[in-house]
Protein backbone atom coordinates (compact mmCIF):
# COMPACT_ATOMS: atom_id res chain seq x y z
CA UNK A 1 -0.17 17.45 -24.73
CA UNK A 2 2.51 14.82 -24.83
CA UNK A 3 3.18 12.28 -22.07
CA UNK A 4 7.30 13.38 -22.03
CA UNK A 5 8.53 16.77 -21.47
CA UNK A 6 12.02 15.60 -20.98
CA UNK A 7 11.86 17.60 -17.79
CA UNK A 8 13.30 14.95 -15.82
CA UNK A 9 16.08 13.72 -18.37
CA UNK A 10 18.32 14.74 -16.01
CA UNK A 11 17.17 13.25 -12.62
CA UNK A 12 15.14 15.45 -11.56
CA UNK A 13 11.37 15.88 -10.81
CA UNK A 14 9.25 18.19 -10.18
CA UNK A 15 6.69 17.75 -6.87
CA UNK A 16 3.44 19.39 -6.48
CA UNK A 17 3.47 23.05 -6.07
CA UNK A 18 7.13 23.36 -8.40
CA UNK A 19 9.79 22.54 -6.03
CA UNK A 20 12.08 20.55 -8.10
CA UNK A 21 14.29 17.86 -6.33
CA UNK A 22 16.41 14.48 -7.54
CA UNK A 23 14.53 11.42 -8.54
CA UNK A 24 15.84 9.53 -5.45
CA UNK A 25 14.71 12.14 -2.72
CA UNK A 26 13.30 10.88 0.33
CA UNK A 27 9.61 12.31 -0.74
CA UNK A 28 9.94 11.17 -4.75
CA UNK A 29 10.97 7.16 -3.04
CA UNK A 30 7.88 7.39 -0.53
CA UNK A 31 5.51 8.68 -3.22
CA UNK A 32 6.85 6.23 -5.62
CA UNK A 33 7.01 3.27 -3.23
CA UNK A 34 3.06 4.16 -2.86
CA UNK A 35 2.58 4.32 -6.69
CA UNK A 36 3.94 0.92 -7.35
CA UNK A 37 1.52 -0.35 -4.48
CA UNK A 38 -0.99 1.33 -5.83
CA UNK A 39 -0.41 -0.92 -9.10
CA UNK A 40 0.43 -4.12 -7.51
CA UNK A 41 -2.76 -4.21 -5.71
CA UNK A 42 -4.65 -3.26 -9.12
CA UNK A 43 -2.59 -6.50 -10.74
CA UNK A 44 -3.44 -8.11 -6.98
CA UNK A 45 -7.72 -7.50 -7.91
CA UNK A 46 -7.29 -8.97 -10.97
CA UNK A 47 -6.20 -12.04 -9.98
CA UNK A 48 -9.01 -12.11 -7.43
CA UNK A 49 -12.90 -13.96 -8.54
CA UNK A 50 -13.27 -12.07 -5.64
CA UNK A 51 -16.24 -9.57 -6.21
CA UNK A 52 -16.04 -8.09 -2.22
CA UNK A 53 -12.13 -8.23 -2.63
CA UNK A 54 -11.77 -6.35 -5.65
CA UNK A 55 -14.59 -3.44 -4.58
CA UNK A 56 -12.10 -3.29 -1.53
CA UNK A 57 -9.00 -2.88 -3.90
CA UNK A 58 -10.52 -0.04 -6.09
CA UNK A 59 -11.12 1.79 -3.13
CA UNK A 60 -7.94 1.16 -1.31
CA UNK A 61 -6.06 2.64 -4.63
CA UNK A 62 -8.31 5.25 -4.36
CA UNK A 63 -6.78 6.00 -0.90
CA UNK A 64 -3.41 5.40 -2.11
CA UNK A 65 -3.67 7.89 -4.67
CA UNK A 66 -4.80 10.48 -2.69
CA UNK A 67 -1.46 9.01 -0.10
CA UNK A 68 0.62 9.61 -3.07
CA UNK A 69 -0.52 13.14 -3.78
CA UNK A 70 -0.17 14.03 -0.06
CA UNK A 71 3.37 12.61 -0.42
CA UNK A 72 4.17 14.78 -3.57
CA UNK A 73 3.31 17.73 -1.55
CA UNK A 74 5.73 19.24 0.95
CA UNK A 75 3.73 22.47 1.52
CA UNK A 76 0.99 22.21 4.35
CA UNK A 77 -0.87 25.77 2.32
CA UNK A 78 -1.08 23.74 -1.17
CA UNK A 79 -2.03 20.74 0.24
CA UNK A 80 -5.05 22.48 2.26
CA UNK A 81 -5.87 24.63 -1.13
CA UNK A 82 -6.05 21.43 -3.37
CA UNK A 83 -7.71 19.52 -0.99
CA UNK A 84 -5.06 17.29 -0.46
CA UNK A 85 -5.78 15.34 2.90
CA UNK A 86 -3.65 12.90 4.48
CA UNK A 87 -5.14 9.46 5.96
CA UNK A 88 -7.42 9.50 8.92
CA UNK A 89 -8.07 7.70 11.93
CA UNK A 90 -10.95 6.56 10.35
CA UNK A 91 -9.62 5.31 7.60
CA UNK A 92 -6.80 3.31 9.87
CA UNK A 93 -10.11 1.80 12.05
CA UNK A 94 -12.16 1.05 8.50
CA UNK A 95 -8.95 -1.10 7.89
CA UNK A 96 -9.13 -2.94 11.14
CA UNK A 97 -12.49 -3.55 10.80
CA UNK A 98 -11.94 -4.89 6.98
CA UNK A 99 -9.07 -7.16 8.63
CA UNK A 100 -11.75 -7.94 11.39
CA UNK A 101 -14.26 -8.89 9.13
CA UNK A 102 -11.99 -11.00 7.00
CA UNK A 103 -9.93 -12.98 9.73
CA UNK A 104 -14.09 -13.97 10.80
CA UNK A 105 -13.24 -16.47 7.82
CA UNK A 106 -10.03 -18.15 8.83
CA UNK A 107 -8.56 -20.28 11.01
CA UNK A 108 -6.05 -18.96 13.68
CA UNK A 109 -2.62 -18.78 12.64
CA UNK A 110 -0.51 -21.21 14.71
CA UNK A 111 2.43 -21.03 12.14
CA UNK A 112 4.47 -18.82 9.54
CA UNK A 113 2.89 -18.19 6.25
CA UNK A 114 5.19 -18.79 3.23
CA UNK A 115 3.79 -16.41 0.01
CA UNK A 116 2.13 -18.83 -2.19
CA UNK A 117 -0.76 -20.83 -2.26
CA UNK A 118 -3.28 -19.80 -5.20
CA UNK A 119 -2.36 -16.76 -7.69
CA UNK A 120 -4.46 -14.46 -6.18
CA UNK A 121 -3.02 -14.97 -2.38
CA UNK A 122 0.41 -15.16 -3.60
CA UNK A 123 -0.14 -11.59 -5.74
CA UNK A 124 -1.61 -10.13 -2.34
CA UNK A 125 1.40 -11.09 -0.57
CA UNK A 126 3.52 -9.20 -3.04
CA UNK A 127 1.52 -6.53 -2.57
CA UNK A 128 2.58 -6.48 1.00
CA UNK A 129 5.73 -6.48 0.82
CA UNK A 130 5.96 -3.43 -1.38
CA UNK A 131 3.61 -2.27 1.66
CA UNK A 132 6.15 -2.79 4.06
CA UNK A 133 8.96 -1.49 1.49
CA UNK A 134 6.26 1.82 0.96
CA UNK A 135 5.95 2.30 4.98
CA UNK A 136 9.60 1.87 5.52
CA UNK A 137 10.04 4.53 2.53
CA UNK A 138 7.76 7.05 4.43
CA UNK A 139 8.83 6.03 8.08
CA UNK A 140 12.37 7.73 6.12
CA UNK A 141 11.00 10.88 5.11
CA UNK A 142 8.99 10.89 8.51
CA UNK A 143 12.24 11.03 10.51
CA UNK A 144 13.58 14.07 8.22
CA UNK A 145 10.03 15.59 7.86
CA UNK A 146 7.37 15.72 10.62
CA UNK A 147 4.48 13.56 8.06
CA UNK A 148 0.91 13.18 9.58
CA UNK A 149 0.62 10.72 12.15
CA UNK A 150 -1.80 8.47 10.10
CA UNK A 151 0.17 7.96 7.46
CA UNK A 152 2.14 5.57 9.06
CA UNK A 153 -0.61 4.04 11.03
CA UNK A 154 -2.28 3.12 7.53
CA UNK A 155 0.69 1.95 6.03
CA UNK A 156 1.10 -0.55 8.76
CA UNK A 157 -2.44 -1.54 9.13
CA UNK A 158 -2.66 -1.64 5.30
CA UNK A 159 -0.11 -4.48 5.43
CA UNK A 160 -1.98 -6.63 7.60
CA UNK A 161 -4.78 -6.34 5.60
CA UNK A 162 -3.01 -7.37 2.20
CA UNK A 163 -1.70 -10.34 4.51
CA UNK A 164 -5.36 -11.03 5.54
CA UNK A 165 -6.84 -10.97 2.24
CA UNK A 166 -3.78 -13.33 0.94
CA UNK A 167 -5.14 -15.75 3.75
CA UNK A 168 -8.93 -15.43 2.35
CA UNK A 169 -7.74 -15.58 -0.97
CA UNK A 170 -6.50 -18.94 -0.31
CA UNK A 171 -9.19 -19.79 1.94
CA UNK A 172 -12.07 -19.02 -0.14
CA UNK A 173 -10.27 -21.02 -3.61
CA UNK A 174 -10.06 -24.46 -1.00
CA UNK A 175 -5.93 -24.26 -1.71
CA UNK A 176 -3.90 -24.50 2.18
CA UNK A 177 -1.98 -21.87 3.52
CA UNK A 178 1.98 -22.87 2.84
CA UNK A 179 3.34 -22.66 6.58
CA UNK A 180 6.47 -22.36 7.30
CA UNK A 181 7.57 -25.01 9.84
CA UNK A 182 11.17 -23.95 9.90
CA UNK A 183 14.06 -26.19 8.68
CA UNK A 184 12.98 -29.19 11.28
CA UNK A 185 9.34 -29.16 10.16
């Protein structure tokens, strides 16, 4: 089988169960949004000497692949007959707890973090902004499709985390948080 089928030559796509609709639907930029996480976090772990950081990455793309198929899928049946689930509660509370864990390490934020600091923290931090870009992409589709609850919980918490681990990343290589201390500082 060949990777092209020239299917989508003409802006269009097709999303799981056959519906086709334009490459710049509301479901095709959330699901895509997610993909590109998904890869920025993989670039992200690779950065990372991090052994515990990069288990955590494999299994958070893991969870964003299975995001991304819920995305793809507008029909509640096909979803439920490919086992297609959305994100849980659970998952959203194993993320606090990951943040948790992490934040154990560092010291409390009194200022603005500028991105930067060593490669790995400054890759994390890209990361979550195509988080935040992802979430705002679904938080869209959300408001002209009902999506499950927890997908925008885990979005959100999801960013937090990629901040936290940019913070550890840093932490853990002995290179400073950049704060921001405004224009004055």
């Amino acid at each position: 089988m060949k990777i092209y089928t020239r299917r989508g030559d003409r802006g269009e796509t097709d999303l799981f169960g056959g519906q086709r609709v334009a490459k710049d639907d509301l479901r095709v930029e959330a699901y895509g949004a997610v993909d590109e996480l998904n890869s920025v976090i993989g670039a992200a772990a690779t950065w990372s000497g991090q052994t515990d950081v990069r288990a955590l990455c494999f299994e958070l793309q893991g969870a964003l692949f299975e995001l991304g198929a819920y995305l793809a899928s507008p029909d509640a049946g096909r979803r439920e007959k490919s086992a297609i689930s959305e994100p849980t509660a659970e998952e959203v509370a194993a993320l606090e707890t990951h943040i948790d864990a992490f934040e154990g390490e560092l010291d409390p934020l009194r200022h603005f973090v500028l991105p930067g600091g060593s490669q790995a923290s400054a890759a994390f931090h890209v990361a979550r902004t195509v988080c935040r870009r992802a979430e705002r992409c679904a938080v869209a589709l959300d408001r002209r499709e009902t999506l499950a609850p927890e997908v925008l919980r885990y979005l959100n918490r999801l960013s937090d985390l990629l901040f936290t681990l940019a913070r550890v990343e840093n932490r853990r290589e002995g290179v400073p948080d950049v704060e921001w201390l405004g224009r004055r500082g």
